[in-house]
N, C-alpha and C. Protein backbone atom coordinates (compact mmCIF):
# COMPACT_ATOMS: atom_id res chain seq x y z
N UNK A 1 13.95 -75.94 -16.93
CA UNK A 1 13.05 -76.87 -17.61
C UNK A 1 13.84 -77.63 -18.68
N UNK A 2 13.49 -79.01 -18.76
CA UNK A 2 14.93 -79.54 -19.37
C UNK A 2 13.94 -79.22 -20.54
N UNK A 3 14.43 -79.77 -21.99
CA UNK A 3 14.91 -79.23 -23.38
C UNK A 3 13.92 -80.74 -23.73
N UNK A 4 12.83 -81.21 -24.97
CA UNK A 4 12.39 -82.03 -25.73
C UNK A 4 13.64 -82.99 -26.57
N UNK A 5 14.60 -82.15 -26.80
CA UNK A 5 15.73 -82.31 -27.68
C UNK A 5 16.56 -83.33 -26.66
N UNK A 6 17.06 -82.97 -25.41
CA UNK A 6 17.63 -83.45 -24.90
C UNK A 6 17.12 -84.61 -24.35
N UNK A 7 15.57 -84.89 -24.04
CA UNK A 7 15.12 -86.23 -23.47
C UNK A 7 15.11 -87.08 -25.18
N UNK A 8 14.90 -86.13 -25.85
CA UNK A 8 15.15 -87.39 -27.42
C UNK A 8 16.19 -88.32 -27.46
N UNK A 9 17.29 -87.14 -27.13
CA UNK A 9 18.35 -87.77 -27.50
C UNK A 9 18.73 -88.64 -26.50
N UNK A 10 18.83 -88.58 -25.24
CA UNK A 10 18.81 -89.75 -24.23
C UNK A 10 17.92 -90.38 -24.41
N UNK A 11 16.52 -90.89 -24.59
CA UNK A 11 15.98 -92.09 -24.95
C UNK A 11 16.08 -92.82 -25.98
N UNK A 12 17.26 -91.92 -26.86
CA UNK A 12 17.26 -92.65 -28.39
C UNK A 12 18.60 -93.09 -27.91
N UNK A 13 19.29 -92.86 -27.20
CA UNK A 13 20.67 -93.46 -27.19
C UNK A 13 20.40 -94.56 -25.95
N UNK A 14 19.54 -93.93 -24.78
CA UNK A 14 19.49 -95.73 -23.43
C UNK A 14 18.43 -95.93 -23.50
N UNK A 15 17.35 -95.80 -23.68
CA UNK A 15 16.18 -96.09 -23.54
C UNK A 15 15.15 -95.51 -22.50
N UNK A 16 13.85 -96.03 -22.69
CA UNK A 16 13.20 -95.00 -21.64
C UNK A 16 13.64 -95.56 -20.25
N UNK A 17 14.38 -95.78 -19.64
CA UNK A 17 15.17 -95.53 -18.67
C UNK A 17 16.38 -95.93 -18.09
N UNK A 18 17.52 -95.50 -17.49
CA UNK A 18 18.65 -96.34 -17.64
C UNK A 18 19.38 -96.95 -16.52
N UNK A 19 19.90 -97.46 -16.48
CA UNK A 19 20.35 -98.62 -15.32
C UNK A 19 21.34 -98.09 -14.92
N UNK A 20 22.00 -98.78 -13.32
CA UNK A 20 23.14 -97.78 -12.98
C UNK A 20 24.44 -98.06 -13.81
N UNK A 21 25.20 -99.08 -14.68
CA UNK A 21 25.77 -99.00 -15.25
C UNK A 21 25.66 -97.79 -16.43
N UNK A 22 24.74 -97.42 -17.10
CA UNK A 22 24.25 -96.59 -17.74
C UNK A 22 24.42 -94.98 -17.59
N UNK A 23 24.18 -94.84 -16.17
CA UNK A 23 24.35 -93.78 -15.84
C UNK A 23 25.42 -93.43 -15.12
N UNK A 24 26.37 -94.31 -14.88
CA UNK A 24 27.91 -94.39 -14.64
C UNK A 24 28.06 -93.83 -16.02
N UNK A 25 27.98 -94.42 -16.91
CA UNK A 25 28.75 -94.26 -18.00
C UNK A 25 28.67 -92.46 -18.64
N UNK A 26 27.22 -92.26 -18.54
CA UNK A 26 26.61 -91.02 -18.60
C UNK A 26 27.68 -90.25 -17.79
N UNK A 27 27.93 -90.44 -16.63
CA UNK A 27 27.84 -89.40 -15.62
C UNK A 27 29.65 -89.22 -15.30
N UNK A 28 30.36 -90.50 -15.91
CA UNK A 28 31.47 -90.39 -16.04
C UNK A 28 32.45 -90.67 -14.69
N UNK A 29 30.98 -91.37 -13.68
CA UNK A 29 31.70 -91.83 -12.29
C UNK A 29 31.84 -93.32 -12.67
N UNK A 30 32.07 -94.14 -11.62
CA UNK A 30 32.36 -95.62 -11.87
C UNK A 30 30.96 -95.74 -11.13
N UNK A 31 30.58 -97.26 -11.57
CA UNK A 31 29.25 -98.08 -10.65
C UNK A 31 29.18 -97.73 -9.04
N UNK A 32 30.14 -98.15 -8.46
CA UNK A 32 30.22 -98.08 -7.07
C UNK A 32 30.03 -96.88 -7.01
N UNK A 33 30.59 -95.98 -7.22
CA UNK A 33 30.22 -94.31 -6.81
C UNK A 33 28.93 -93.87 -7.10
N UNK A 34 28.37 -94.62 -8.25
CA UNK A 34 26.88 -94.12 -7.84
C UNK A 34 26.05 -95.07 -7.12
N UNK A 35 26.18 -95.75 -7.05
CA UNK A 35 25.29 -97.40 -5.94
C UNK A 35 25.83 -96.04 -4.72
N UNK A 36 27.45 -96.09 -4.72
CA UNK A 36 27.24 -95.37 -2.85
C UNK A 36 26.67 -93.95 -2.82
N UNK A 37 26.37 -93.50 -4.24
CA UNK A 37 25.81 -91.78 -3.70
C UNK A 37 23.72 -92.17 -3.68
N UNK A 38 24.00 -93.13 -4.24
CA UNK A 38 22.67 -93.34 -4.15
C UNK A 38 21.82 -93.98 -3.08
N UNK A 39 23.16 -94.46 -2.56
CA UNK A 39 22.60 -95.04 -1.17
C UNK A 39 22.65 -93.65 0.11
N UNK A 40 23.40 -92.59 0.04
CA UNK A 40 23.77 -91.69 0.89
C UNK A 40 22.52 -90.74 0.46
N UNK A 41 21.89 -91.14 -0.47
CA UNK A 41 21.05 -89.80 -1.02
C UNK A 41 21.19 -88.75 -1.55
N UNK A 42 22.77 -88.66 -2.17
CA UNK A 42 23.51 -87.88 -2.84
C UNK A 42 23.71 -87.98 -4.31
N UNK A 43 23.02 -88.87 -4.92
CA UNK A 43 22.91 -89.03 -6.40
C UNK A 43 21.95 -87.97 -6.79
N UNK A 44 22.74 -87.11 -8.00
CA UNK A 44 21.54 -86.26 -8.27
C UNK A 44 20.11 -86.50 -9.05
N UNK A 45 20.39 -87.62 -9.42
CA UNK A 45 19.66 -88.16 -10.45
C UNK A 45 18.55 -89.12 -10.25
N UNK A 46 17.04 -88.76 -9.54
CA UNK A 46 16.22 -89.32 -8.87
C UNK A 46 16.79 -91.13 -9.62
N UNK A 47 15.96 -91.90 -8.41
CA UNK A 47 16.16 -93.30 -9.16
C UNK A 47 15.14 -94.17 -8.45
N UNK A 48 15.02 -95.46 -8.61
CA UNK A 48 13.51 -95.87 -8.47
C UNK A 48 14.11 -97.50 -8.72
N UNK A 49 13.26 -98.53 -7.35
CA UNK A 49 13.62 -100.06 -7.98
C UNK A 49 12.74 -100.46 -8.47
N UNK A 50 12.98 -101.13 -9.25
CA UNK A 50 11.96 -102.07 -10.03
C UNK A 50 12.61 -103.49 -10.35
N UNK A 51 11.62 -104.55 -10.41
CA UNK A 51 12.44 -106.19 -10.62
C UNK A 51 13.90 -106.04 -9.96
N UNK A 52 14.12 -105.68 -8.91
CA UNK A 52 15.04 -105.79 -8.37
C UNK A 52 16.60 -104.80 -8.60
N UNK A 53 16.39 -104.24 -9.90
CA UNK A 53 17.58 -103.24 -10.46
C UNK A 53 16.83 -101.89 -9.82
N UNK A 54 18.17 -101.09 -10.06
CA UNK A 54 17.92 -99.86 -9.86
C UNK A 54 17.83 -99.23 -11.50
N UNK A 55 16.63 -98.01 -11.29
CA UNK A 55 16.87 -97.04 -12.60
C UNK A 55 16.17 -96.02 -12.39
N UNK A 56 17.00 -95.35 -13.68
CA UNK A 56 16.06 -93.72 -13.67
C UNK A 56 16.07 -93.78 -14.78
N UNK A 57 14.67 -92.64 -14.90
CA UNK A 57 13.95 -92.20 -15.93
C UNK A 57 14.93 -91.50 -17.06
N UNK A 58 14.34 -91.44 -18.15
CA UNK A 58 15.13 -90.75 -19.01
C UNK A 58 14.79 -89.08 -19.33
N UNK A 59 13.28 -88.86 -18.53
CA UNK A 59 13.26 -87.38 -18.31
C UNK A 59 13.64 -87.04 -17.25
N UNK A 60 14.78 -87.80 -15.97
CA UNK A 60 14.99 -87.21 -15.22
C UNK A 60 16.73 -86.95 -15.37
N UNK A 61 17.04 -87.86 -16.42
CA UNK A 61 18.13 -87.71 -16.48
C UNK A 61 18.74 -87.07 -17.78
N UNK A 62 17.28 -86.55 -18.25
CA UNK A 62 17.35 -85.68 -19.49
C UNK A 62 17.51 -83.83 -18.90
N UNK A 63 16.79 -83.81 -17.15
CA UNK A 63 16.43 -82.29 -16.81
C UNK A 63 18.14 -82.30 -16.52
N UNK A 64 18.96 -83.28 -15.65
CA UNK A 64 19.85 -83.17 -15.10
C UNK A 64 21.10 -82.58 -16.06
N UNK A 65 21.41 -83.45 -17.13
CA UNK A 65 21.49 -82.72 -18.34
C UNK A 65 21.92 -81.00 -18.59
N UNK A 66 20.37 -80.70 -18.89
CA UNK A 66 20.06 -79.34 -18.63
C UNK A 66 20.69 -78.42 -17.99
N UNK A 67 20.35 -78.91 -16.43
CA UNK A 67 20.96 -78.07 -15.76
C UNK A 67 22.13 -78.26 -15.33
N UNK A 68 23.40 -78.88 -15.68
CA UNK A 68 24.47 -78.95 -15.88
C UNK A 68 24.71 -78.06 -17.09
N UNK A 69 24.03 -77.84 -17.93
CA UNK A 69 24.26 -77.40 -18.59
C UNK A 69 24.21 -75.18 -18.94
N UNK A 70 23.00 -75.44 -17.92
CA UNK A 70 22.49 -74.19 -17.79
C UNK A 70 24.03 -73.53 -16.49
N UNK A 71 24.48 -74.35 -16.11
CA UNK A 71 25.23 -74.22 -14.75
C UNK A 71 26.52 -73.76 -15.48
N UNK A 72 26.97 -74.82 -16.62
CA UNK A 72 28.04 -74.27 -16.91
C UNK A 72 28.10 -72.83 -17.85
N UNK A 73 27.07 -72.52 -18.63
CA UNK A 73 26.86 -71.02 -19.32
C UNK A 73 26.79 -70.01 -18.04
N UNK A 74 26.46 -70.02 -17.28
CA UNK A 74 26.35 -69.30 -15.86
C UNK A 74 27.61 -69.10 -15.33
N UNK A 75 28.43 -70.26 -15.60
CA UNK A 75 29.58 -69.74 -14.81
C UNK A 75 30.51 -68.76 -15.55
């Protein structure tokens, strides 16, 4: 269950939701790598069009977060 703390802080830093440049930047891949995981259905990070851009939510990319996070204390 992602964290209140953690969707704060991602909507206070991109807004309530962020674009794929955005989440390149987040995610530390380049644009194209997520346009192509997102087209393969391999982006982990649900996403949604609207006016023609692509984006995701900032509570979805607040859980993802999380459980990267929960993943790495686990290991």
């Amino acid at each position: 269950m992602n964290s209140l703390v953690t969707q704060m802080i991602v909507a206070e830093r991109y807004g309530l939701r962020l674009s794929v440049k955005e989440l390149a930047e987040l995610t530390k891949l380049t644009e194209g790598t997520v346009r192509n995981q997102i087209s393969a259905q391999t982006f982990p990070i649900p996403t949604y069009n609207e006016g023609g851009k692509r984006w995701a939510a900032y509570q979805d990319v607040a859980a993802y977060l999380d459980q990267m996070s929960e993943q790495a204390r686990a290991a």
